[in-house]
C-alpha atoms as a PDB file:
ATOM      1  CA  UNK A   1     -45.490-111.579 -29.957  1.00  0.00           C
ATOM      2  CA  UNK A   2     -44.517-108.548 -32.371  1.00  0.00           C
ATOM      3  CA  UNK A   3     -47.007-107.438 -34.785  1.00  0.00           C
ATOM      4  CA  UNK A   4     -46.683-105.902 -38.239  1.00  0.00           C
ATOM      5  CA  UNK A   5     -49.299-103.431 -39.753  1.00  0.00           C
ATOM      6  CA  UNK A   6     -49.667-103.994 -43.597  1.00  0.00           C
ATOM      7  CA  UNK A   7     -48.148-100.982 -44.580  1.00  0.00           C
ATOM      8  CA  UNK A   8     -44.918-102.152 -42.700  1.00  0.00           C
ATOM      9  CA  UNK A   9     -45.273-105.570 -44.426  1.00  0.00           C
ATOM     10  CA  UNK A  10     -45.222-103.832 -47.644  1.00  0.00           C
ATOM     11  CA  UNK A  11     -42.242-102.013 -46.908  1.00  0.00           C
ATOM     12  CA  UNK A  12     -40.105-104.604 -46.128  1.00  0.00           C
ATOM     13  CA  UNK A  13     -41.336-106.946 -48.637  1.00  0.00           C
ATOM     14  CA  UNK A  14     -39.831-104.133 -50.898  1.00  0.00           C
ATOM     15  CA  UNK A  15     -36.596-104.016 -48.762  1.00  0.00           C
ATOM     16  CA  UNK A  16     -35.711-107.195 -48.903  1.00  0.00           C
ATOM     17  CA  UNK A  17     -36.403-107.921 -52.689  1.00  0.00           C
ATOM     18  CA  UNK A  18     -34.301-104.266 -53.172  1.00  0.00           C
ATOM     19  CA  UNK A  19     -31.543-105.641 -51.030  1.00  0.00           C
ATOM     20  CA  UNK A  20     -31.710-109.013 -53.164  1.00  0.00           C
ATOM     21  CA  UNK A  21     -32.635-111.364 -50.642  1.00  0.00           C
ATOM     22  CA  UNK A  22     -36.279-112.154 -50.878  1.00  0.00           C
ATOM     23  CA  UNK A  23     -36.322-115.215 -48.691  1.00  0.00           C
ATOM     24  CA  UNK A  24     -34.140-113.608 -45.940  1.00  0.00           C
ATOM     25  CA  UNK A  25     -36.283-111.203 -43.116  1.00  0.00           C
ATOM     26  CA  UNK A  26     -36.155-108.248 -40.832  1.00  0.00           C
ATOM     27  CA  UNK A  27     -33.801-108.549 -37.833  1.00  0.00           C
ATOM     28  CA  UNK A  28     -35.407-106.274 -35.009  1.00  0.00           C
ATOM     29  CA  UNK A  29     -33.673-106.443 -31.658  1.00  0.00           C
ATOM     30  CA  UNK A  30     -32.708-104.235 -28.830  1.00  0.00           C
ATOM     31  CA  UNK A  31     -29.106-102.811 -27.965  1.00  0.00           C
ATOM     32  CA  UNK A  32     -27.655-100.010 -24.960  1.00  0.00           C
ATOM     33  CA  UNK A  33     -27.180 -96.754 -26.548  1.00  0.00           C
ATOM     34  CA  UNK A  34     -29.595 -93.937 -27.882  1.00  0.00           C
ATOM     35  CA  UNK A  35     -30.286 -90.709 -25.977  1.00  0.00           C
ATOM     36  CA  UNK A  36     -33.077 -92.962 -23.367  1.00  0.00           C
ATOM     37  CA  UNK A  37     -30.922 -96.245 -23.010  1.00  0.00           C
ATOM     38  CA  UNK A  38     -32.049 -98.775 -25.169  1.00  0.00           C
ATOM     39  CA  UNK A  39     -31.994 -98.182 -29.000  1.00  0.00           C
ATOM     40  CA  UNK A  40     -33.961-100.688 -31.859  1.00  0.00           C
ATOM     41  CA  UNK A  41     -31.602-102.344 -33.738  1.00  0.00           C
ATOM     42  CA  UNK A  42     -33.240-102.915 -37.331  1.00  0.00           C
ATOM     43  CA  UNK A  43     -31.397-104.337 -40.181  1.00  0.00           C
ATOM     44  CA  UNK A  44     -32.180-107.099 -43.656  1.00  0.00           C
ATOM     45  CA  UNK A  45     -30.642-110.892 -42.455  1.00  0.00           C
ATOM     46  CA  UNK A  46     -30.515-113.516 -45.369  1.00  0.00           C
ATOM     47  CA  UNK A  47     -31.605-116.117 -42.543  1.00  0.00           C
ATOM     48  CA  UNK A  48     -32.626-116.622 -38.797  1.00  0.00           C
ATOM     49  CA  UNK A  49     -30.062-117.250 -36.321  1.00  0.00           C
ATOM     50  CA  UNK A  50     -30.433-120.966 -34.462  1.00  0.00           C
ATOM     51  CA  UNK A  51     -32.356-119.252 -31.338  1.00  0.00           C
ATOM     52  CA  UNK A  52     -34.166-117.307 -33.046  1.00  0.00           C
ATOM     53  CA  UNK A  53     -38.036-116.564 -32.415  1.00  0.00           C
ATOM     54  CA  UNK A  54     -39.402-115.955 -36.172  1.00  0.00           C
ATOM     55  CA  UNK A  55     -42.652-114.343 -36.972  1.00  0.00           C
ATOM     56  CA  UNK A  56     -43.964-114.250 -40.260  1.00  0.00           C
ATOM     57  CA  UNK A  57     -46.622-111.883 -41.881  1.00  0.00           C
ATOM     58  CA  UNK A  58     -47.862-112.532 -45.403  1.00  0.00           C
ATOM     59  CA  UNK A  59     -44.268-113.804 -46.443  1.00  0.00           C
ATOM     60  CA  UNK A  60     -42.160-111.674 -44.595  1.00  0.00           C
ATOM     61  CA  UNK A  61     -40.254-112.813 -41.642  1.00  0.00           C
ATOM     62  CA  UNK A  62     -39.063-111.180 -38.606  1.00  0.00           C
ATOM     63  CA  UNK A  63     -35.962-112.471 -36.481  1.00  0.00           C
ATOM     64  CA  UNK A  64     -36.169-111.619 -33.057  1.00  0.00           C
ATOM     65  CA  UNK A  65     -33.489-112.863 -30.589  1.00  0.00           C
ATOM     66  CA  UNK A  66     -34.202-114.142 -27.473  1.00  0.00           C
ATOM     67  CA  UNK A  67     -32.863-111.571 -25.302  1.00  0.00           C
ATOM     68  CA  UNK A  68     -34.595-108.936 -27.243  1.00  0.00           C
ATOM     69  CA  UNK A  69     -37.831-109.993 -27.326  1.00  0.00           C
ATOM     70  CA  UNK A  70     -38.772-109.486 -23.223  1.00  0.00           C
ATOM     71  CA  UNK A  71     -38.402-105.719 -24.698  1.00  0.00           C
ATOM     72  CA  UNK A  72     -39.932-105.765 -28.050  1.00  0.00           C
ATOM     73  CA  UNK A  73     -42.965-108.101 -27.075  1.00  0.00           C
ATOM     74  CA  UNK A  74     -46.180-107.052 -27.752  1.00  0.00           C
ATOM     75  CA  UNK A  75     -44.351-104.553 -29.901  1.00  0.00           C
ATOM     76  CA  UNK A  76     -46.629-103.148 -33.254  1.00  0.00           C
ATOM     77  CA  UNK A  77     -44.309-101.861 -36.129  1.00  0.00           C
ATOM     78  CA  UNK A  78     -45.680 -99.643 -38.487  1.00  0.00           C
ATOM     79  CA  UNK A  79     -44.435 -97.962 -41.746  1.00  0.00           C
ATOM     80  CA  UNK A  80     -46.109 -94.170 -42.150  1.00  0.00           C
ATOM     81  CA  UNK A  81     -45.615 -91.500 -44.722  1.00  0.00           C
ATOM     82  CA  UNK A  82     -46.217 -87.853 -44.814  1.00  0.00           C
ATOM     83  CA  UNK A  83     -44.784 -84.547 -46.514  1.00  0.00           C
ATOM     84  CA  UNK A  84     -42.228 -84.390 -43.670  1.00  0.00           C
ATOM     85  CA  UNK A  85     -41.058 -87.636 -43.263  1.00  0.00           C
ATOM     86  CA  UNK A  86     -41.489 -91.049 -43.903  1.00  0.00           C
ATOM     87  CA  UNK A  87     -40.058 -93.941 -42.158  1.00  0.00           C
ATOM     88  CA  UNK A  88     -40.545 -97.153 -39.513  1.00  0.00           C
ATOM     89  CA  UNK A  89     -42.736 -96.376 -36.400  1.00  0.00           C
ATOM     90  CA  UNK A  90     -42.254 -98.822 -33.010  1.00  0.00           C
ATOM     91  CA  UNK A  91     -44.689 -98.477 -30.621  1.00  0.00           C
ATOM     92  CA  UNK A  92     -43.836-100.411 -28.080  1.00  0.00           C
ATOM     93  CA  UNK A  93     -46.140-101.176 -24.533  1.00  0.00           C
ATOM     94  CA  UNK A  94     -42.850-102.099 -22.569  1.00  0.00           C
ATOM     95  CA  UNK A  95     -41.368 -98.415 -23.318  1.00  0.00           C
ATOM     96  CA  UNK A  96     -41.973 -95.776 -20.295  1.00  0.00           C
ATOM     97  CA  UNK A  97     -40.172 -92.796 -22.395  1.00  0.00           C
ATOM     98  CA  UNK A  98     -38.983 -92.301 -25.808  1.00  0.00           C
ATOM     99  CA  UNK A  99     -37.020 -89.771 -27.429  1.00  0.00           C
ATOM    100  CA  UNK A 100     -38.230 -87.394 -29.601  1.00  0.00           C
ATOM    101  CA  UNK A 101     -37.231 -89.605 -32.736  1.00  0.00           C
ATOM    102  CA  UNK A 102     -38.668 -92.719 -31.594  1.00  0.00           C
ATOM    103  CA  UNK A 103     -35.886 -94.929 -32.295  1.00  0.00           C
ATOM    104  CA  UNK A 104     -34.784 -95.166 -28.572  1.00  0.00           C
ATOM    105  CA  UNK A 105     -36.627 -95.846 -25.100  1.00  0.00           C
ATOM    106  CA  UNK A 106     -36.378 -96.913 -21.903  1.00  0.00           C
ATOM    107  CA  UNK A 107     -37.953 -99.748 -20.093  1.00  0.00           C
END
């Protein structure tokens, strides 16, 4: 299961009607790579791929392959914004370590 805060729902509501495709969702995966091994992979997909799990939250859905999701389950993404940043957040259970960005770990 991957859960969504409502400021992240907001977000990419905004995303994908900015990107022009309102009915499409939010592709979150895993790939090798990133200073702690594993890096998210995040990125707007007009539809779901055929083995998809998809998770929708108020409207917006969220593709998660199959492979990807024994990392990203029980996953919580949240949007945040301060004066020095502003941007995604994972926090993930599986992840032992993450770099100091947050936008790799390692299992």
């Amino acid at each position: 299961m991957i859960h969504l805060t409502t400021q992240a729902i907001e977000k990419i509501r905004q995303t994908l009607a900015r990107q022009g495709v309102p009915e499409g969702g939010l592709r979150l995966g895993v790939q090798g790579g990133g200073c702690s091994g594993l890096s998210y992979l995040f990125r707007v997909e007009a539809a779901p791929r055929e083995r998809d799990h998809v998770f929708e939250f108020d409207g917006v859905r969220v593709f998660v392959d199959p492979k990807s999701l024994q990392y990203l389950n029980g996953l919580t993404l949240d949007y945040q914004e301060s004066l020095m940043r502003s941007g995604f957040v994972f926090k993930n259970p599986n992840a032992r370590k993450s770099c100091g960005c947050g936008s790799s770990f390692t299992v």
